[in-house]
PDB file of N, CA and C in Angstrom:
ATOM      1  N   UNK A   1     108.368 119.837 102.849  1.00  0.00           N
ATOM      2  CA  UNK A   1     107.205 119.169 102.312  1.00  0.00           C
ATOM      3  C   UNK A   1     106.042 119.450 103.244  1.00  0.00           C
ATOM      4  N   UNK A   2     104.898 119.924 102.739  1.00  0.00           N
ATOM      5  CA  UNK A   2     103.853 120.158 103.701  1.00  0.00           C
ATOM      6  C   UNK A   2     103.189 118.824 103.827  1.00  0.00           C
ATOM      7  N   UNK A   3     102.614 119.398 104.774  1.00  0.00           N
ATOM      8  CA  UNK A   3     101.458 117.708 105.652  1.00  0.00           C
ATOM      9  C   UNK A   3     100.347 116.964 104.962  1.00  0.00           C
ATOM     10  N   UNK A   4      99.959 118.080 103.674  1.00  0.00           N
ATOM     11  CA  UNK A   4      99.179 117.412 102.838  1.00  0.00           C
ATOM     12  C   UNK A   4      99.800 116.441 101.479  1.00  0.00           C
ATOM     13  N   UNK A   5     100.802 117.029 100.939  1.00  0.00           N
ATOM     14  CA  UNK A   5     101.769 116.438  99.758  1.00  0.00           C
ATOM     15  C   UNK A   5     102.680 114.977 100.965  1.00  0.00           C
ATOM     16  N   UNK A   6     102.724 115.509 102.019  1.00  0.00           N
ATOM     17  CA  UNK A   6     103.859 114.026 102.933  1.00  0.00           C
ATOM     18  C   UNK A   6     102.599 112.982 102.897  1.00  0.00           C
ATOM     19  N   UNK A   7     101.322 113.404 103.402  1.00  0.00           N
ATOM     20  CA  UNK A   7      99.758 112.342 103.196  1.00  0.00           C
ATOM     21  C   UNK A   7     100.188 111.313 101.823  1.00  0.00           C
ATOM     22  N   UNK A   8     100.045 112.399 101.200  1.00  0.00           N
ATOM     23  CA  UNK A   8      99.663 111.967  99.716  1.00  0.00           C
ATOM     24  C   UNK A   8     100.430 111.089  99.587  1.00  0.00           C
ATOM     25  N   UNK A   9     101.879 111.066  99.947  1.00  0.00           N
ATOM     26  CA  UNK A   9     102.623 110.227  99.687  1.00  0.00           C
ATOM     27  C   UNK A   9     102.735 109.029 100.562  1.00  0.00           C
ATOM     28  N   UNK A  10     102.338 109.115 101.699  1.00  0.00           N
ATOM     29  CA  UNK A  10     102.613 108.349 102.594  1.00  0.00           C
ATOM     30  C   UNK A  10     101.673 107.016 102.315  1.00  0.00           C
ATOM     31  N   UNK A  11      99.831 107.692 101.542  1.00  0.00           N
ATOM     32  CA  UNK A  11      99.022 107.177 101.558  1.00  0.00           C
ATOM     33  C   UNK A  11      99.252 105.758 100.261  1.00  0.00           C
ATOM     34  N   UNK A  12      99.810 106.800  99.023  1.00  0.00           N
ATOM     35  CA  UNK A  12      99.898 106.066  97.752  1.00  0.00           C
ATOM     36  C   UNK A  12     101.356 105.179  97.141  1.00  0.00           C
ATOM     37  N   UNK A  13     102.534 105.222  98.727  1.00  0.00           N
ATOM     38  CA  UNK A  13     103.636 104.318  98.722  1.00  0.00           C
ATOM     39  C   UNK A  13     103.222 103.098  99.400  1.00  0.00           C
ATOM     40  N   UNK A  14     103.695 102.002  98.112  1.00  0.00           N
ATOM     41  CA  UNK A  14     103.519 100.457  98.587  1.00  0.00           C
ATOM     42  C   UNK A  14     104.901 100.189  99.662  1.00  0.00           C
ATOM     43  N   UNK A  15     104.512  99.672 100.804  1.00  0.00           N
ATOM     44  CA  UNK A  15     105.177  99.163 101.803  1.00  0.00           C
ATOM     45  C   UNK A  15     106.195 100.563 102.496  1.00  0.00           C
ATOM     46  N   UNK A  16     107.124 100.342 103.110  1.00  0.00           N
ATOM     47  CA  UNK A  16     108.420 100.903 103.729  1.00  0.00           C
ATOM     48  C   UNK A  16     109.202 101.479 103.026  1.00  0.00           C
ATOM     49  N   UNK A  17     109.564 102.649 103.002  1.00  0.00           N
ATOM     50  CA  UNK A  17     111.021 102.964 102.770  1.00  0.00           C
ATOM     51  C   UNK A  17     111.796 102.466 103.301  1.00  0.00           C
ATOM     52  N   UNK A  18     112.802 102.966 102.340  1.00  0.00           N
ATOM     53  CA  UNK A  18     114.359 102.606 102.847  1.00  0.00           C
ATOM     54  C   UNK A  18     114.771 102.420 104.279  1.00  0.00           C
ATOM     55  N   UNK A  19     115.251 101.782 105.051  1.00  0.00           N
ATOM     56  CA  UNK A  19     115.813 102.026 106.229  1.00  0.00           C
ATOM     57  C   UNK A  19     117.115 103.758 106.663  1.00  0.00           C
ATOM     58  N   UNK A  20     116.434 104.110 107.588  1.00  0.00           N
ATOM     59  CA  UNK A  20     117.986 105.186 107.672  1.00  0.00           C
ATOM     60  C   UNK A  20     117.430 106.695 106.340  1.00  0.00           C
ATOM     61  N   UNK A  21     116.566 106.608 105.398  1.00  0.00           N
ATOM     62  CA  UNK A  21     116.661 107.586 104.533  1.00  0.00           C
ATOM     63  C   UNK A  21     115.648 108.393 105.247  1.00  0.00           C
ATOM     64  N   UNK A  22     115.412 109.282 104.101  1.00  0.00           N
ATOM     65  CA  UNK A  22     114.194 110.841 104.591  1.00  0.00           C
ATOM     66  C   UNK A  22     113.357 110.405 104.427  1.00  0.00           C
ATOM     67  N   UNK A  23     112.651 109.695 103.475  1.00  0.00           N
ATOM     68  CA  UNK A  23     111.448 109.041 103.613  1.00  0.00           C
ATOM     69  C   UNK A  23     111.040 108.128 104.581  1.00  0.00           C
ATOM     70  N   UNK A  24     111.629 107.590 104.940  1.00  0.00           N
ATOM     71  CA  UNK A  24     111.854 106.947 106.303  1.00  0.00           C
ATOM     72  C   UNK A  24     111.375 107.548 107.350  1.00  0.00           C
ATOM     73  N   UNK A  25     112.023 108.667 107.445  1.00  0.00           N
ATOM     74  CA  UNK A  25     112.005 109.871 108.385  1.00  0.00           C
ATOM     75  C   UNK A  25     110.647 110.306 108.606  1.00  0.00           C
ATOM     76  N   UNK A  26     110.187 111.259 107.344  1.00  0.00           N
ATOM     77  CA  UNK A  26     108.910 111.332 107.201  1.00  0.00           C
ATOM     78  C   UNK A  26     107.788 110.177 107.116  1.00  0.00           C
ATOM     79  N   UNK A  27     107.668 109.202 106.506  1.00  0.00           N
ATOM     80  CA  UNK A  27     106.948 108.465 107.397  1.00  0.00           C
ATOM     81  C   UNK A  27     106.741 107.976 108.603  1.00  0.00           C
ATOM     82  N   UNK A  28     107.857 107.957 109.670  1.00  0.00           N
ATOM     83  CA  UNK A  28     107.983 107.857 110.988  1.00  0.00           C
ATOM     84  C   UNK A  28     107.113 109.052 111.618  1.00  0.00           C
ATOM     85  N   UNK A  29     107.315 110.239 111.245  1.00  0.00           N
ATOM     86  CA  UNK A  29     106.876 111.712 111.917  1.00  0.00           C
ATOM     87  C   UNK A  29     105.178 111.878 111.489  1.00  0.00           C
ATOM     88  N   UNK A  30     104.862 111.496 110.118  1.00  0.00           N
ATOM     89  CA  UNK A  30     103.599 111.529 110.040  1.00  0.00           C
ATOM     90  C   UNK A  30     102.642 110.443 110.494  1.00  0.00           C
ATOM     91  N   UNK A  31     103.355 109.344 110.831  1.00  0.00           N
ATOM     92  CA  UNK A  31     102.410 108.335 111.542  1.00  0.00           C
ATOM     93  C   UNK A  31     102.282 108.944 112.846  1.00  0.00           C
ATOM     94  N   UNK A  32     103.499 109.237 113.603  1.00  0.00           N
ATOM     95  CA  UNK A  32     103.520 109.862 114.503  1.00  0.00           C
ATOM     96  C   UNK A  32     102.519 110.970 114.861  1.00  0.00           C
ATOM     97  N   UNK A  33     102.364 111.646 113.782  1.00  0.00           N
ATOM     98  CA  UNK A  33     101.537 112.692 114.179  1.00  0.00           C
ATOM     99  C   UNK A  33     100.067 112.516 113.824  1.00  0.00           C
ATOM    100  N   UNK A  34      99.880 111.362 113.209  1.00  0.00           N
ATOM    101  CA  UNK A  34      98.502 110.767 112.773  1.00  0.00           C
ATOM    102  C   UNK A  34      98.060 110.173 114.013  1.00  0.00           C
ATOM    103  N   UNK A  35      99.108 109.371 115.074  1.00  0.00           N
ATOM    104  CA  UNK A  35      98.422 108.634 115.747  1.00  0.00           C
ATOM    105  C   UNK A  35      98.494 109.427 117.050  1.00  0.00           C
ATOM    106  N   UNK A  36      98.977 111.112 117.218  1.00  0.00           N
ATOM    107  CA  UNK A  36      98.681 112.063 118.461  1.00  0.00           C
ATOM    108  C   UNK A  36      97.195 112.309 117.670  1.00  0.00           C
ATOM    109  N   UNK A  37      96.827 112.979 116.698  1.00  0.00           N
ATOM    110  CA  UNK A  37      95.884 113.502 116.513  1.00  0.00           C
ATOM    111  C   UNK A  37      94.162 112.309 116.440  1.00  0.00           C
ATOM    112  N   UNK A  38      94.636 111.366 116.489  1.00  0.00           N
ATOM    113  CA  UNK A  38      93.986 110.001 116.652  1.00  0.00           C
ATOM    114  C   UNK A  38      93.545 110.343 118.123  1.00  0.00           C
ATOM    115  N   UNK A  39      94.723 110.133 118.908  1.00  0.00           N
ATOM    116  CA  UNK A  39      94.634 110.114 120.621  1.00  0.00           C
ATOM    117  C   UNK A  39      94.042 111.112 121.061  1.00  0.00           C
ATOM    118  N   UNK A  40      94.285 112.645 120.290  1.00  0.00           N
ATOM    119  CA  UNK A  40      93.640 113.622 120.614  1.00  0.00           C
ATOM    120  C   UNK A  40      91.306 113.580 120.520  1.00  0.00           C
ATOM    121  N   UNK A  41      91.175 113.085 119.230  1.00  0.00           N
ATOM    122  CA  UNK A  41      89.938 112.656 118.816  1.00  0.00           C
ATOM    123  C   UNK A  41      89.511 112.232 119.810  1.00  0.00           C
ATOM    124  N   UNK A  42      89.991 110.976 120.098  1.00  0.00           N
ATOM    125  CA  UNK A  42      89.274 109.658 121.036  1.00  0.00           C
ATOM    126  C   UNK A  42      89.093 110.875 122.582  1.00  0.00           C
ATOM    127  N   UNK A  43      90.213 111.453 123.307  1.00  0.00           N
ATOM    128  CA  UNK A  43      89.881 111.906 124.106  1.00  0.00           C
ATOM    129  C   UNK A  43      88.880 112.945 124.152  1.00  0.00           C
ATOM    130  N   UNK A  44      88.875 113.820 123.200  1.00  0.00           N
ATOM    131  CA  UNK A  44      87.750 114.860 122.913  1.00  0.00           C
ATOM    132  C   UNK A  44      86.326 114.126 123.112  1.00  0.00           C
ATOM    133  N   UNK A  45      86.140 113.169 122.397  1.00  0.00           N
ATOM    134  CA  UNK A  45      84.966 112.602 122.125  1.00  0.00           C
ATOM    135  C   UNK A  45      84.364 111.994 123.819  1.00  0.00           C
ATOM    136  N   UNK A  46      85.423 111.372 124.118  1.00  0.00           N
ATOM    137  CA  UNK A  46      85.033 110.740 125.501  1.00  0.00           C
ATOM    138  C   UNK A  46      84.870 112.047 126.795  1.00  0.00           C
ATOM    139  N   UNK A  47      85.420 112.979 126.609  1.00  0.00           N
ATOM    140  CA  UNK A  47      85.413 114.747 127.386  1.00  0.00           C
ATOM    141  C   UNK A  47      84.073 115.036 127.332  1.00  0.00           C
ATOM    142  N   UNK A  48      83.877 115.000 126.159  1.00  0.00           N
ATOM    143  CA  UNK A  48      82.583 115.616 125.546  1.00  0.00           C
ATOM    144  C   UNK A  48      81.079 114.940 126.273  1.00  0.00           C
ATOM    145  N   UNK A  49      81.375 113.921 126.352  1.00  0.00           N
ATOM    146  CA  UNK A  49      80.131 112.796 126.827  1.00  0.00           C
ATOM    147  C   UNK A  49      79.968 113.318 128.299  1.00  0.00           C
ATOM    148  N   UNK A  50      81.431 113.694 128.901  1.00  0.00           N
ATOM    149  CA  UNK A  50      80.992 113.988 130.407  1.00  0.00           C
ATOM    150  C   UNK A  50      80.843 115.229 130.920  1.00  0.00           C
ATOM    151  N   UNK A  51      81.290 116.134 129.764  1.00  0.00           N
ATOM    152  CA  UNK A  51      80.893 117.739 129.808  1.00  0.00           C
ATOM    153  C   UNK A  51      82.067 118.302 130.736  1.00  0.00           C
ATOM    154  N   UNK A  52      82.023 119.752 131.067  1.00  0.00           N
ATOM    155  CA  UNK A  52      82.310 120.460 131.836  1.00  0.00           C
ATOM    156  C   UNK A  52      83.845 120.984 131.245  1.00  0.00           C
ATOM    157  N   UNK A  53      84.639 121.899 132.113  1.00  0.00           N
ATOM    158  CA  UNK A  53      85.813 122.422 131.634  1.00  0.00           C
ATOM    159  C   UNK A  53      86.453 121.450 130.636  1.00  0.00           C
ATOM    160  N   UNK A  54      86.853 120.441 131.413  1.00  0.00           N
ATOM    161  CA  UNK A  54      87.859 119.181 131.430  1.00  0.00           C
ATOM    162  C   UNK A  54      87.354 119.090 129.508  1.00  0.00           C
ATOM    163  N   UNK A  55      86.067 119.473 129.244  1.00  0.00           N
ATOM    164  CA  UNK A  55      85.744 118.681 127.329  1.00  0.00           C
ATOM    165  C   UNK A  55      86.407 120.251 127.102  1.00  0.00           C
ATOM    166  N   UNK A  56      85.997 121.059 127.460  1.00  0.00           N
ATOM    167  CA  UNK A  56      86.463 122.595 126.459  1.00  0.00           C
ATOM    168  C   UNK A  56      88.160 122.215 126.631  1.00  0.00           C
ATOM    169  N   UNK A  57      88.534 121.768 127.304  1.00  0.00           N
ATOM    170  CA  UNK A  57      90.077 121.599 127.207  1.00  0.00           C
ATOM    171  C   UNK A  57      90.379 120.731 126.319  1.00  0.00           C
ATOM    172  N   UNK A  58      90.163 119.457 126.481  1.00  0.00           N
ATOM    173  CA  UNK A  58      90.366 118.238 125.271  1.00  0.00           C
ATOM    174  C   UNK A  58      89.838 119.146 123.825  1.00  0.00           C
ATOM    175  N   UNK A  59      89.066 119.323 123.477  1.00  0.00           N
ATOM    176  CA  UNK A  59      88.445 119.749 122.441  1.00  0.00           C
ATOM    177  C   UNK A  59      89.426 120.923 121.974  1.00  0.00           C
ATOM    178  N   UNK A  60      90.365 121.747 122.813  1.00  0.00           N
ATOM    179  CA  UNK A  60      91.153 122.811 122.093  1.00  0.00           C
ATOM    180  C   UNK A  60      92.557 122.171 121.705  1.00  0.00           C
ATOM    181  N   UNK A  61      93.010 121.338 122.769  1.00  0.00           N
ATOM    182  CA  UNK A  61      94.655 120.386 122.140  1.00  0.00           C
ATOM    183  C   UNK A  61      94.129 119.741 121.832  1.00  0.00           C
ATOM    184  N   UNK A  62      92.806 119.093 120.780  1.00  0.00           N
ATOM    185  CA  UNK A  62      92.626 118.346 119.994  1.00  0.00           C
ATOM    186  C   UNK A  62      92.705 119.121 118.549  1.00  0.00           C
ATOM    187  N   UNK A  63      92.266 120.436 118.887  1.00  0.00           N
ATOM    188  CA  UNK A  63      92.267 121.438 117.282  1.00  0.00           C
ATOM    189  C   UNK A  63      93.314 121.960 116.942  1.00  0.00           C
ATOM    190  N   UNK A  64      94.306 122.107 118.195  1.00  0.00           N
ATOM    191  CA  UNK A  64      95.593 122.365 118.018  1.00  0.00           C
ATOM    192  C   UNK A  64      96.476 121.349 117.358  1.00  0.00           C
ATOM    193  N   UNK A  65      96.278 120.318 117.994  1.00  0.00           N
ATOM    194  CA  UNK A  65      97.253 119.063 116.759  1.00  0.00           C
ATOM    195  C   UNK A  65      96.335 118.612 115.650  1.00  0.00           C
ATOM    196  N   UNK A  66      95.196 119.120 115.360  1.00  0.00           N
ATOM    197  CA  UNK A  66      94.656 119.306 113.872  1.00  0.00           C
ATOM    198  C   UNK A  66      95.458 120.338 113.085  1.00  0.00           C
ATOM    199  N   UNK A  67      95.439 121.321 113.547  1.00  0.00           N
ATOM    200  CA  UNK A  67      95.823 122.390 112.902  1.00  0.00           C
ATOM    201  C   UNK A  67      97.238 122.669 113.038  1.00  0.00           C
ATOM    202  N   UNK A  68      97.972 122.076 113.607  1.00  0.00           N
ATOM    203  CA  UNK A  68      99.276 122.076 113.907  1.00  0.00           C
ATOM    204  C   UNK A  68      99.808 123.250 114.065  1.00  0.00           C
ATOM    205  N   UNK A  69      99.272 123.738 115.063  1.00  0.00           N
ATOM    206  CA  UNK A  69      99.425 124.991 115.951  1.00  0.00           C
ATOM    207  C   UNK A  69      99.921 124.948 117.716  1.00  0.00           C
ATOM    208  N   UNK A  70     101.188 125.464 118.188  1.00  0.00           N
ATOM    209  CA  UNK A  70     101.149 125.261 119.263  1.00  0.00           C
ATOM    210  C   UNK A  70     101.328 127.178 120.486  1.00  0.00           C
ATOM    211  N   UNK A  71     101.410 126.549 121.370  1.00  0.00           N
ATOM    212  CA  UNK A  71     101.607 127.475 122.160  1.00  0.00           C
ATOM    213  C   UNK A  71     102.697 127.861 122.197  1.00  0.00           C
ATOM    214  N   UNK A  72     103.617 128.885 122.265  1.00  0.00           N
ATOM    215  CA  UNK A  72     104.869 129.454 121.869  1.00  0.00           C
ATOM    216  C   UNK A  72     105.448 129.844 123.222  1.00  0.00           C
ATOM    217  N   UNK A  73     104.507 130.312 124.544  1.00  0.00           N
ATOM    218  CA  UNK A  73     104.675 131.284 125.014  1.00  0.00           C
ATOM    219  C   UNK A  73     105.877 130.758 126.032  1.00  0.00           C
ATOM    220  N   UNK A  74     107.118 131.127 126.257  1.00  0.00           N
ATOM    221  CA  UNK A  74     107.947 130.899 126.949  1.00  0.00           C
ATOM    222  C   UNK A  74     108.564 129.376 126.132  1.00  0.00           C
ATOM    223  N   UNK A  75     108.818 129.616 125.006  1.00  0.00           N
ATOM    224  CA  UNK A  75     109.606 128.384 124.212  1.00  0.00           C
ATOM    225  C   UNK A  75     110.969 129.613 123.743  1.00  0.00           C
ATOM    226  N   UNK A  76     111.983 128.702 124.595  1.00  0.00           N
ATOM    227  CA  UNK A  76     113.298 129.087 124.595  1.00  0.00           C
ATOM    228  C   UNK A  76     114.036 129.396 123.308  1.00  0.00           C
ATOM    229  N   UNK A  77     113.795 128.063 122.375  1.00  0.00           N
ATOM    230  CA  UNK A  77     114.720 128.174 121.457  1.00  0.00           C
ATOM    231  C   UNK A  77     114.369 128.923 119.991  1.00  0.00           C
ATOM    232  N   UNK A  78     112.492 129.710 120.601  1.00  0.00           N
ATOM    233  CA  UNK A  78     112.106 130.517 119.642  1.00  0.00           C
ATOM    234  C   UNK A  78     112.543 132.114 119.638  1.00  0.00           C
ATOM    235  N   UNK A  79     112.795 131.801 121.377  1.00  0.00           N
ATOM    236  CA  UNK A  79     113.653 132.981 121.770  1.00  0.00           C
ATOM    237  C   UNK A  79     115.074 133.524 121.188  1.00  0.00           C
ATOM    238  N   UNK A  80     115.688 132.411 121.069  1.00  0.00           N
ATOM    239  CA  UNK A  80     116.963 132.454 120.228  1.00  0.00           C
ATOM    240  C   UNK A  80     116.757 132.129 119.375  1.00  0.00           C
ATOM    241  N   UNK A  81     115.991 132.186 118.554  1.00  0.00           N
ATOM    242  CA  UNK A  81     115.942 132.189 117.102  1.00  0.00           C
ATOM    243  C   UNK A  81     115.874 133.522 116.593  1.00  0.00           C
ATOM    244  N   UNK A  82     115.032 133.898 117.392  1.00  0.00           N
ATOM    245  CA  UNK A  82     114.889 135.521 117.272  1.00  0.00           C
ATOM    246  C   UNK A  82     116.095 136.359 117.840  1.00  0.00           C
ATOM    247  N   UNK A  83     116.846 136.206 118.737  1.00  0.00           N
ATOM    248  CA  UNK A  83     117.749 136.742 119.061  1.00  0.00           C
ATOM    249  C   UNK A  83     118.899 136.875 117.511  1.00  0.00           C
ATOM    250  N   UNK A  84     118.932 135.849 117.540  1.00  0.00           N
ATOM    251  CA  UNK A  84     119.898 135.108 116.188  1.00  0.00           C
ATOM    252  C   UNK A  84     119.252 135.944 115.198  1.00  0.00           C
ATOM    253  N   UNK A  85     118.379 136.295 114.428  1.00  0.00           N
ATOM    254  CA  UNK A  85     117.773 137.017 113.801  1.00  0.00           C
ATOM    255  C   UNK A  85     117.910 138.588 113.582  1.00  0.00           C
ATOM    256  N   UNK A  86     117.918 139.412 114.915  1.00  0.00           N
ATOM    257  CA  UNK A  86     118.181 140.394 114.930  1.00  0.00           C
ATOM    258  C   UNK A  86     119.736 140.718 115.315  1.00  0.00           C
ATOM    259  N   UNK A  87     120.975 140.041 115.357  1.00  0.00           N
ATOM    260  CA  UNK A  87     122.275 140.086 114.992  1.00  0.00           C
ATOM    261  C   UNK A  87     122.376 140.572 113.264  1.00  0.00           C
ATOM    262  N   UNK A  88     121.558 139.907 112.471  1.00  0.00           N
ATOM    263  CA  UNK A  88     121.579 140.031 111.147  1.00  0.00           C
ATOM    264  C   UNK A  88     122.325 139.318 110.658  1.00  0.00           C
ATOM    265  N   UNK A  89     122.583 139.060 108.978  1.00  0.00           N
ATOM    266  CA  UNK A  89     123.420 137.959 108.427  1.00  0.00           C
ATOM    267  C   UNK A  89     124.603 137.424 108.726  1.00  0.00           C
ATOM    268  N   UNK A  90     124.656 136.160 108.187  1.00  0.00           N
ATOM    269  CA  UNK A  90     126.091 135.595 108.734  1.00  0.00           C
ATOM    270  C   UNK A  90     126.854 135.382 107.812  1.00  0.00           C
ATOM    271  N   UNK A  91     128.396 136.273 107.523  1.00  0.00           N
ATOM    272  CA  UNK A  91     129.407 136.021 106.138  1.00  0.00           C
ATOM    273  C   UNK A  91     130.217 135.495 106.251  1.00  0.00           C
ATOM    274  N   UNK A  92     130.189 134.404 105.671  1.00  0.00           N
ATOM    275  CA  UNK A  92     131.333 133.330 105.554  1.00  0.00           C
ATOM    276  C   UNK A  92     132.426 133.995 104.119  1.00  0.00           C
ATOM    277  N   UNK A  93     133.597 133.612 104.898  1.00  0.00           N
ATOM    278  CA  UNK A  93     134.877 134.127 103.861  1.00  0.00           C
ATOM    279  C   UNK A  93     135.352 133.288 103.427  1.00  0.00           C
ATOM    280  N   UNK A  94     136.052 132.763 102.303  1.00  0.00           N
ATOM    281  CA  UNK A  94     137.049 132.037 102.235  1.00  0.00           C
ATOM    282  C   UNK A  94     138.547 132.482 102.467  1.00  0.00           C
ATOM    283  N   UNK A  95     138.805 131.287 103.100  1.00  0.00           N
ATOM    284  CA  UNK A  95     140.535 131.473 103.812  1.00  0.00           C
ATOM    285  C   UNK A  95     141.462 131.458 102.448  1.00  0.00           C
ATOM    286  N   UNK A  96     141.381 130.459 101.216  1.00  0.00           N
ATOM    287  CA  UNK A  96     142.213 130.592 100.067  1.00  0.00           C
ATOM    288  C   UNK A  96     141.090 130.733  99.042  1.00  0.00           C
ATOM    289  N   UNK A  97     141.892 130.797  98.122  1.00  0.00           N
ATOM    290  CA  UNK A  97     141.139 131.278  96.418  1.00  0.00           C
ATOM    291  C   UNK A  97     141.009 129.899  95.894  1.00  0.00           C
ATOM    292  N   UNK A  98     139.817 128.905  95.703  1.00  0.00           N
ATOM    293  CA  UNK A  98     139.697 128.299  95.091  1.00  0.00           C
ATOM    294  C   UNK A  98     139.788 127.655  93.817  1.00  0.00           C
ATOM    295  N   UNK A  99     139.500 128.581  93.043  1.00  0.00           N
ATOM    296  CA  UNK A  99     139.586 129.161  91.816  1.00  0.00           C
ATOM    297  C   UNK A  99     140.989 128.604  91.236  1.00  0.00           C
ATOM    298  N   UNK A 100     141.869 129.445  91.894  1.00  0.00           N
ATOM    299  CA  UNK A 100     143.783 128.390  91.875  1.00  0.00           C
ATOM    300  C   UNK A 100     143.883 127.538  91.808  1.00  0.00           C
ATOM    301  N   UNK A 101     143.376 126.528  92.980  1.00  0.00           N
ATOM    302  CA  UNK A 101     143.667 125.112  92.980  1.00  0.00           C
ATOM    303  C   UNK A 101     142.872 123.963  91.779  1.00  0.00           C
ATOM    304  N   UNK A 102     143.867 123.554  90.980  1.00  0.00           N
ATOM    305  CA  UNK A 102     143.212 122.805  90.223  1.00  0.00           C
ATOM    306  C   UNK A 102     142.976 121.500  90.897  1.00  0.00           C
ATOM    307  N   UNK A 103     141.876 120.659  90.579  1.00  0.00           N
ATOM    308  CA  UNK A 103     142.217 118.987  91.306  1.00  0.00           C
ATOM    309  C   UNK A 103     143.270 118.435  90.534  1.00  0.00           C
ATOM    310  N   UNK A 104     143.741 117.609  90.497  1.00  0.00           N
ATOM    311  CA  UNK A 104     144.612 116.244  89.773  1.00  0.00           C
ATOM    312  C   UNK A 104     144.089 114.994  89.724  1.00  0.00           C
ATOM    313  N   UNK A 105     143.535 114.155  88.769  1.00  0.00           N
ATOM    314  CA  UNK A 105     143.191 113.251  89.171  1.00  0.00           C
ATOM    315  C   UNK A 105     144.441 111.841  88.871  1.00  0.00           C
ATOM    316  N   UNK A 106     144.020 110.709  90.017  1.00  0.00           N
ATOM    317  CA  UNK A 106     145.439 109.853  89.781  1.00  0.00           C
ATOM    318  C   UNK A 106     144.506 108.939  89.062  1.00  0.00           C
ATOM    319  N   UNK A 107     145.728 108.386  88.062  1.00  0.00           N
ATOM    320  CA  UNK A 107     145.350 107.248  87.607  1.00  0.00           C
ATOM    321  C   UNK A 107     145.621 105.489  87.971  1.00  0.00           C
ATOM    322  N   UNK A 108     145.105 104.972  88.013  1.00  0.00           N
ATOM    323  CA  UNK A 108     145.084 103.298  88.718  1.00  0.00           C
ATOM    324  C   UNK A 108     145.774 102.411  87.396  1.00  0.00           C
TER     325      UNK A 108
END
């Protein structure tokens, strides 16, 4: 689900989801990420008033968790993702013929 359709929903559901479900989930992660990009604002804005490097910094990890873009460079498990990637596909076999086994169902 992208960040604009999870909004939409987040905006136009009355109260809480379910406890424990995905919606749950996703509303947890997008508040979450509503209230970094909140924190990000406020600091930009207050950077900005006092100038110098310190605002050009706030002001770029503030556009970065706008844009939900991060820095990659030396992230491990993108490393092995890619590793994993260039192995090529993964074939799963089956051990018996399914197909054979009929179920049975019992009766009560």
């Amino acid at each position: 689900m992208g960040w604009a359709r999870a909004n939409v929903v987040y905006d136009k559901t009355q109260g809480m989801p379910e406890y424990g479900t995905i919606e749950e989930t996703m509303f947890l992660l997008l508040w979450y990420k509503r209230q970094a990009i909140k924190v990000g604002e406020v600091r930009a804005l207050a950077q900005s008033s006092l100038g110098g490097s310190e605002a050009e910094d706030a002001f770029k990890e503030y556009i970065s968790k706008v844009s939900n873009t991060r820095d990659t460079s030396g992230d491990f498990l993108l490393e092995a993702a890619k590793k994993l990637m260039d192995e090529g596909p993964v074939y799963v076999i089956p051990i018996a013929n399914q197909s054979t086994r009929t179920p049975k169902l019992r009766r009560f």
